[in-house]
C-alpha atoms as a PDB file:
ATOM      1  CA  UNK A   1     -36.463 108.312  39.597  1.00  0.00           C
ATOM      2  CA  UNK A   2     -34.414 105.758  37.964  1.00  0.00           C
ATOM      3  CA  UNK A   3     -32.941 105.650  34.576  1.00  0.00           C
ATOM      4  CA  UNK A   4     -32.364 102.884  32.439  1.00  0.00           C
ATOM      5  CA  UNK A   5     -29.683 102.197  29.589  1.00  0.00           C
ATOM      6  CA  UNK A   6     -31.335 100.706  26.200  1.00  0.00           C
ATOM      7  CA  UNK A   7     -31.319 101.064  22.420  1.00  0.00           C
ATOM      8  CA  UNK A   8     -34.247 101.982  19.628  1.00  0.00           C
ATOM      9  CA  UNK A   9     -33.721 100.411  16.578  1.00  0.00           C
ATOM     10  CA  UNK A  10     -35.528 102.700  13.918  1.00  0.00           C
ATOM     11  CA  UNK A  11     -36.580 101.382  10.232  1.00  0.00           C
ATOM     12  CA  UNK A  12     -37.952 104.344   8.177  1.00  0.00           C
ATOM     13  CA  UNK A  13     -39.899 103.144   4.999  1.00  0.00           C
ATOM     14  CA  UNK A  14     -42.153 106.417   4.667  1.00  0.00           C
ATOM     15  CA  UNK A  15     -39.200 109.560   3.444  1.00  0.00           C
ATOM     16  CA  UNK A  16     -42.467 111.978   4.492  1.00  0.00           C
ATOM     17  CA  UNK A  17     -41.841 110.001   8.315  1.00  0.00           C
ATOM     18  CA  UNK A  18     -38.693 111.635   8.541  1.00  0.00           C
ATOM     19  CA  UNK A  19     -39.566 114.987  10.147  1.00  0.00           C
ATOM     20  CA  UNK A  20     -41.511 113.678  12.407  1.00  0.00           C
ATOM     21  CA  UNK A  21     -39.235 110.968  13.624  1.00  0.00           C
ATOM     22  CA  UNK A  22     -36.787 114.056  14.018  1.00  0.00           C
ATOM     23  CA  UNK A  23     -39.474 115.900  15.888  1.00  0.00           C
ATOM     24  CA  UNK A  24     -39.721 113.040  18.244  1.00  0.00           C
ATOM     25  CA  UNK A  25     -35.771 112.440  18.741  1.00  0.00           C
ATOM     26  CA  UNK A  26     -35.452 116.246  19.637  1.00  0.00           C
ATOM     27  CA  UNK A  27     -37.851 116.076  22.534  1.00  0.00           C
ATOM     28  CA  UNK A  28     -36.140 113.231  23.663  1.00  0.00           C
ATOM     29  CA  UNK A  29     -32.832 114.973  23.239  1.00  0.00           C
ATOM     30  CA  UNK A  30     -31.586 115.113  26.971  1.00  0.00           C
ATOM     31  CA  UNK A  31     -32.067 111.073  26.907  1.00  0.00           C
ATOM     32  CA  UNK A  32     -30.112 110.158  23.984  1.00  0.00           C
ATOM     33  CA  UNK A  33     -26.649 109.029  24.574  1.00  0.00           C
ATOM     34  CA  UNK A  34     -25.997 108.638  20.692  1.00  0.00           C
ATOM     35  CA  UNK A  35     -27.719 108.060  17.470  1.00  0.00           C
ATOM     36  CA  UNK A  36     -26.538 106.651  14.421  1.00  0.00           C
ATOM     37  CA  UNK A  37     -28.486 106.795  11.314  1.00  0.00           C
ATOM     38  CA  UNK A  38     -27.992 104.962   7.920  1.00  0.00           C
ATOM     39  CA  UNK A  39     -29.399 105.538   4.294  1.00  0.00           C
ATOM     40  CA  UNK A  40     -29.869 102.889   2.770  1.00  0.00           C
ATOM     41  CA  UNK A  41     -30.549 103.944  -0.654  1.00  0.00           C
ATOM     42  CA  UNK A  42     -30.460 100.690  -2.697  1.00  0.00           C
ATOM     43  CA  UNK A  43     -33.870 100.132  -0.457  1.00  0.00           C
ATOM     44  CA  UNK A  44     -35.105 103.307  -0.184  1.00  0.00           C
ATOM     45  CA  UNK A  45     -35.084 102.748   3.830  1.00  0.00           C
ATOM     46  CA  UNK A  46     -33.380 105.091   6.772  1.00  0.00           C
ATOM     47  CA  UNK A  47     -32.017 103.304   9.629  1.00  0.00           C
ATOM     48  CA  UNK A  48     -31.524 104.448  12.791  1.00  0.00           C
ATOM     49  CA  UNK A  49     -29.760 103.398  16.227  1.00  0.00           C
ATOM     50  CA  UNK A  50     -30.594 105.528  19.328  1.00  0.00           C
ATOM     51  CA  UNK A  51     -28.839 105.043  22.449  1.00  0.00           C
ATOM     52  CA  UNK A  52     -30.905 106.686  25.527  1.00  0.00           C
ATOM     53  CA  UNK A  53     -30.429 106.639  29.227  1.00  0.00           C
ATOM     54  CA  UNK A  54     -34.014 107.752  30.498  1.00  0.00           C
ATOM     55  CA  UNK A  55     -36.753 106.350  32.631  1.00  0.00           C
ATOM     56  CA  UNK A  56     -38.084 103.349  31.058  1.00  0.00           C
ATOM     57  CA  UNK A  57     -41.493 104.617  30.666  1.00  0.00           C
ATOM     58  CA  UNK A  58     -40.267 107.585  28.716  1.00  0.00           C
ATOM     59  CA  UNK A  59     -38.463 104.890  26.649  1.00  0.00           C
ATOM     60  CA  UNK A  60     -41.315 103.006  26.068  1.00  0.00           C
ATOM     61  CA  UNK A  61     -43.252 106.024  24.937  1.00  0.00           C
ATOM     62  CA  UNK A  62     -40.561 107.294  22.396  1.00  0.00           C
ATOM     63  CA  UNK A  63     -40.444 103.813  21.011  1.00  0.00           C
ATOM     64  CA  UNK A  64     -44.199 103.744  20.722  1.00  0.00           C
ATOM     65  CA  UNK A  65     -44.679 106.599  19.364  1.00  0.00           C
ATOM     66  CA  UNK A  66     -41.836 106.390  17.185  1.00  0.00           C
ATOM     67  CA  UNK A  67     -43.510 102.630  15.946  1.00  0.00           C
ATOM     68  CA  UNK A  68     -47.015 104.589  15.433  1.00  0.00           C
ATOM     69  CA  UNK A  69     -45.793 106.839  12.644  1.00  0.00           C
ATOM     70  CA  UNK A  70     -46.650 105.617   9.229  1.00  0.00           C
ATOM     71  CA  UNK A  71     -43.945 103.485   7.299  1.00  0.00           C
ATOM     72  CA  UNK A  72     -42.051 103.311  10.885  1.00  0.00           C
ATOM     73  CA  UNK A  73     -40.784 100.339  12.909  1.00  0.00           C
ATOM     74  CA  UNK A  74     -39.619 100.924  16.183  1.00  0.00           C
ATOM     75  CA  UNK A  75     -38.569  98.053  18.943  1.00  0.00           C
ATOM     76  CA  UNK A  76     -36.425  98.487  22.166  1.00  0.00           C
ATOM     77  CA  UNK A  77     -33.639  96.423  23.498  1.00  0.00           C
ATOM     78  CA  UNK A  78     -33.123  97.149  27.431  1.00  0.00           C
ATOM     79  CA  UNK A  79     -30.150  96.594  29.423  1.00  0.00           C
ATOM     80  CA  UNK A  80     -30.002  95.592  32.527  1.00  0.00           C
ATOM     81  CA  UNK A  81     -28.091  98.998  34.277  1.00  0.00           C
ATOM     82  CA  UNK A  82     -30.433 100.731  35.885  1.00  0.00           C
ATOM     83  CA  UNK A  83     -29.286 104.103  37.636  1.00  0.00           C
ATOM     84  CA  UNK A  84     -30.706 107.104  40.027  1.00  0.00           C
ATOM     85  CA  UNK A  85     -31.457 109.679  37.472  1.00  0.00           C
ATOM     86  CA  UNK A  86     -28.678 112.322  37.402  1.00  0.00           C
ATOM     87  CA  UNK A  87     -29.603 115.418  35.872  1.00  0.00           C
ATOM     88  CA  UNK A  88     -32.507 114.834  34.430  1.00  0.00           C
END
């Protein structure tokens, strides 16, 4: 199977979303490259980068599900490096 490089941008507006985006980002866990994740108080918003190197229809269904949760955007940005997966 082949893996593809790409990033998640997450934009919590729902604090009781939180958990669950968690829950999400830990079954994803082997995937994820990095994640970076910013409070933004002054809004009341989290944001969050993910980095992942998985098969692009697990990617797709992270971001989707990620994007169904209430108060949640999610939207992808895909490179173009695509790999045989190693590992995973």
């Amino acid at each position: 199977m082949e893996t593809r490089v790409a990033v998640i941008a997450v934009i919590i507006e729902n604090e009781e979303s939180v958990s669950k985006v968690n829950e999400l980002l830990h079954t994803a866990r082997e995937y994820i490259i990095g994640r970076m994740g910013i409070p933004y108080k002054a809004r009341g918003i989290n944001l969050i980068s993910i980095a992942v190197d998985a098969p692009q229809p697990l990617i797709a269904e992270l971001s989707g599900r990620l994007g169904q949760l209430p108060g949640v955007s999610a939207k992808t940005a895909y490179s173009n490096v695509i790999s045989k997966a190693e590992g995973h």
